[in-house]
Protein backbone atom coordinates (compact mmCIF):
# COMPACT_ATOMS: atom_id res chain seq x y z
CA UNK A 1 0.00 0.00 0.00
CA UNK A 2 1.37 3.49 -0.88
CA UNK A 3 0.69 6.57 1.20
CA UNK A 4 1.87 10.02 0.28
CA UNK A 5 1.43 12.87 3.25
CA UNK A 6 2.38 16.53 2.82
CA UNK A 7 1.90 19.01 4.95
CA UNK A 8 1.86 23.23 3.73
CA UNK A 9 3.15 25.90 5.60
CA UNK A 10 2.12 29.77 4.83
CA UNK A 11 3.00 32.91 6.96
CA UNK A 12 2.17 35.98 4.25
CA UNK A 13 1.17 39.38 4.45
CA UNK A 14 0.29 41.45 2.14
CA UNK A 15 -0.48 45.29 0.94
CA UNK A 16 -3.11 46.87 -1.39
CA UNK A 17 -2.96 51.08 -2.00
CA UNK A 18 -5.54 52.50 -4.62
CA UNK A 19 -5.44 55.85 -5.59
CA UNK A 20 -7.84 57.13 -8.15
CA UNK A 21 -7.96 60.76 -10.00
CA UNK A 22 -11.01 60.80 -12.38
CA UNK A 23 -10.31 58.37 -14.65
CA UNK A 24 -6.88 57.33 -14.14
CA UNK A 25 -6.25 54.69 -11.15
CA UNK A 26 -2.68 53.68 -9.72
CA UNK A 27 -2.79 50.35 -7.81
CA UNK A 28 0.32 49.20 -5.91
CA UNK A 29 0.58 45.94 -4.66
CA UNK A 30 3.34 43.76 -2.66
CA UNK A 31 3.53 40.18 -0.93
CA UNK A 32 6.45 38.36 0.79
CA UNK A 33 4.47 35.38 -0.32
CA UNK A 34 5.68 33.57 2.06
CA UNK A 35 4.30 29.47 1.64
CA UNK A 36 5.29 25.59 1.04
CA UNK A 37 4.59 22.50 1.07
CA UNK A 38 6.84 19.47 3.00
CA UNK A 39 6.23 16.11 1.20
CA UNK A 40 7.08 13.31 4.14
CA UNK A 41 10.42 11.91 4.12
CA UNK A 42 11.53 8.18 4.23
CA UNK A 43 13.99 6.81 6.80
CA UNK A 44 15.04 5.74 9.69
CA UNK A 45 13.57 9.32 11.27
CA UNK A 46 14.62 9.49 15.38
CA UNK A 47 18.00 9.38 14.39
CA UNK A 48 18.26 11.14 11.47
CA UNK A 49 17.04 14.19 10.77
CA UNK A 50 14.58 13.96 8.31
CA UNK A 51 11.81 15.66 7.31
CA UNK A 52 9.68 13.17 8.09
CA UNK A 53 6.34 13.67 9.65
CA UNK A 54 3.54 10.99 9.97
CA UNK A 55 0.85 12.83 11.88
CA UNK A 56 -0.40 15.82 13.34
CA UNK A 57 -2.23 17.47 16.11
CA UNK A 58 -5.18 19.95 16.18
CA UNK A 59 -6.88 21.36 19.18
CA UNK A 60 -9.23 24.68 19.70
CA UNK A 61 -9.60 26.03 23.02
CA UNK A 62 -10.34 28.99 25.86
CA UNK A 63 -7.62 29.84 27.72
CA UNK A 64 -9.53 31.49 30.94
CA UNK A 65 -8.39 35.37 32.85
CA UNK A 66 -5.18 34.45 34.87
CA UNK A 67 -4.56 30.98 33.98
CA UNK A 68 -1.69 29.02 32.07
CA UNK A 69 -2.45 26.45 29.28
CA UNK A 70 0.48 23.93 29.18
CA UNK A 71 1.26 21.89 26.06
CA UNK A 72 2.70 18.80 26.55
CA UNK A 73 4.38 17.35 23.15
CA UNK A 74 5.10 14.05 24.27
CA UNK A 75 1.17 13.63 24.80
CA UNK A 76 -0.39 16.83 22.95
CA UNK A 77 -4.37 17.02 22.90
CA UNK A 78 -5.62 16.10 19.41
CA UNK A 79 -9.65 17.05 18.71
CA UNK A 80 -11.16 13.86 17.04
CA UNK A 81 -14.01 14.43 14.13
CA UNK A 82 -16.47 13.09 16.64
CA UNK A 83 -15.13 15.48 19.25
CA UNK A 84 -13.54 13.34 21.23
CA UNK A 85 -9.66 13.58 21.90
CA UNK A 86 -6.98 11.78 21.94
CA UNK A 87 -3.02 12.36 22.99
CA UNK A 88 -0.68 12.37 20.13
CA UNK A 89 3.09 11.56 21.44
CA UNK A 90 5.95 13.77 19.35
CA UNK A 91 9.48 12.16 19.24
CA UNK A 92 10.14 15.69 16.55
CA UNK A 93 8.27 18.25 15.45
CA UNK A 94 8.59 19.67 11.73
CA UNK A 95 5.90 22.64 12.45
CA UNK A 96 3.37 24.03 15.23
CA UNK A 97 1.24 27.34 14.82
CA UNK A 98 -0.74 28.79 17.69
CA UNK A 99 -3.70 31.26 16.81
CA UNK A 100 -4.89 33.74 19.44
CA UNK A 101 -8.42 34.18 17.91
CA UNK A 102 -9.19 37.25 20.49
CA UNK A 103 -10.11 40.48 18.51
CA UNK A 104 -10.48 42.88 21.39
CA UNK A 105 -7.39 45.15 22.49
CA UNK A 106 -4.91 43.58 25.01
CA UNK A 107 -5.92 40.32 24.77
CA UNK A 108 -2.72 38.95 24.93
CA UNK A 109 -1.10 35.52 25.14
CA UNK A 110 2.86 34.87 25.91
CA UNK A 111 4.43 32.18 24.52
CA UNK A 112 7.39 30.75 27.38
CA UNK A 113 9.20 27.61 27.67
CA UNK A 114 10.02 28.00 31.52
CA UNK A 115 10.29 25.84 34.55
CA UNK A 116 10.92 21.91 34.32
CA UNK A 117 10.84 19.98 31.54
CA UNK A 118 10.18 23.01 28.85
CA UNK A 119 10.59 23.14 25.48
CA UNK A 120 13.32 24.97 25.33
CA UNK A 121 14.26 23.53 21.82
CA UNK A 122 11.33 25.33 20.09
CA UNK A 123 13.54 28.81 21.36
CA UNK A 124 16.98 27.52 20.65
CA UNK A 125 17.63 26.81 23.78
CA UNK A 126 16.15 30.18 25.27
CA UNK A 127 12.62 30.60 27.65
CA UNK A 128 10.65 32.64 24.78
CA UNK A 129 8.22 34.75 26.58
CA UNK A 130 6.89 35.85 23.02
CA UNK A 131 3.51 38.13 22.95
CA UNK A 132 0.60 36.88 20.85
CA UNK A 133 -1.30 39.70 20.06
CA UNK A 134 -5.16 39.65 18.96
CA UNK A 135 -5.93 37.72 15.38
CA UNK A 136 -2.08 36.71 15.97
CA UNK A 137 -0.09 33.75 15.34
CA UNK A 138 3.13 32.07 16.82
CA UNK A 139 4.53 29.93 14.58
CA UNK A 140 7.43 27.58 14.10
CA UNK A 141 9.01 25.40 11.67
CA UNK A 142 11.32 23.19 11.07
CA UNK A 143 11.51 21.43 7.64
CA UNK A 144 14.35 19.09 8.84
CA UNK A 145 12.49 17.64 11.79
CA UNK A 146 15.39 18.40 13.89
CA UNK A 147 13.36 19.90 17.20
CA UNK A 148 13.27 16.69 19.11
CA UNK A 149 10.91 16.45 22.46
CA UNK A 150 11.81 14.64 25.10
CA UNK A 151 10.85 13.86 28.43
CA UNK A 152 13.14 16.88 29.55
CA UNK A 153 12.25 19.15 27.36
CA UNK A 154 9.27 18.63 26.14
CA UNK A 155 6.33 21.53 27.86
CA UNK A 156 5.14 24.71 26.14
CA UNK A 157 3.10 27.33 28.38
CA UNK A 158 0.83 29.76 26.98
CA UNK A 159 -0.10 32.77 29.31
CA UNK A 160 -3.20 34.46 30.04
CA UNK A 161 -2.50 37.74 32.45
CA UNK A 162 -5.81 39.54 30.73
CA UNK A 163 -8.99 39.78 32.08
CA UNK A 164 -11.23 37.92 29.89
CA UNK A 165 -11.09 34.38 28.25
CA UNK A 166 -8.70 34.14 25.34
CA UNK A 167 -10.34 31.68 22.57
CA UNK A 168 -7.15 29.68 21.00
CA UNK A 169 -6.45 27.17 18.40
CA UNK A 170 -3.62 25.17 17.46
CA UNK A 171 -1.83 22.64 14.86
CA UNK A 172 1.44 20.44 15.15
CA UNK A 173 2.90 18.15 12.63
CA UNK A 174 5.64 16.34 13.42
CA UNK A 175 6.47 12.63 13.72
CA UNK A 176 5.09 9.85 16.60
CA UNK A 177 6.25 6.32 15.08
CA UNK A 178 2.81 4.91 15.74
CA UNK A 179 1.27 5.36 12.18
């Protein structure tokens, strides 16, 4: 049996100025265009890194006033079509985005990898403490697969100091060995 899996990646954004004098219009237009697609690798993929991916992992969410929501990639919350869930277990990670779907001013999430066993790996080593503004993303990728989790390092927080309920989603693809 064959199986093909590929996963695409965009972070874009883009600017549209219109200026019209009677009949005469000057449009300017400009795009990083910014986007890809990773077909999975082959291999032996713990050991060498690959990009190889074999799953992923999606989750929505409400992050309530004052409270911490802590990712755990060696058993990260996966939404099932029937809305069930399910833990998905990351040896690597090729990419992760995290939406904060908030609209109203200063709802903000921070993004840290603090305190034991964090996911320091997704920072280079470093703690993070990145801000997620309103209709913002974090996002990270890493084509080769290289961004191992282990049981050390292997916790994400995401911070709530507002005063309201932040609504969240978020999507991983990486590899677990199990499919």
């Amino acid at each position: 049996m064959a199986q093909s899996r590929v996963a695409s990646f965009s972070s874009d954004i883009s600017y549209n100025n219109t200026i019209s004098n009677g009949n005469q219009t000057d449009r300017e237009t400009a795009s990083n265009g910014f986007g890809f697609s990773m077909v999975s690798g082959t291999g032996d993929t713990d050991t060498v890194p690959a990009n190889f991916f074999d799953t992923y992992a999606k989750y929505t969410g409400v992050i309530e006033s004052g409270q911490i929501l802590t990712l755990n990639f060696s058993g990260l919350t996966h939404e099932l079509i029937d809305d069930t869930t399910e833990n998905r277990v990351f040896l690597h990670i090729n990419g992760f985005t995290f939406a904060n779907n908030a609209t109203g001013s200063g709802e903000v999430l921070l993004v840290q990898a603090t305190g034991a066993n964090a996911f320091t790996n997704i920072f280079n080593g470093e703690s993070g403490n990145l801000k997620v503004n309103p209709y913002g993303t974090f996002q990270y990728l890493d084509y080769w697969g290289a961004t191992k989790v282990t049981g050390s390092n292997r916790l994400l927080n995401f911070v709530n100091a507002g005063t309201t309920g932040i609504s969240y989603s978020y999507m991983a693809v990486g590899y677990t060995g199990t499919v």
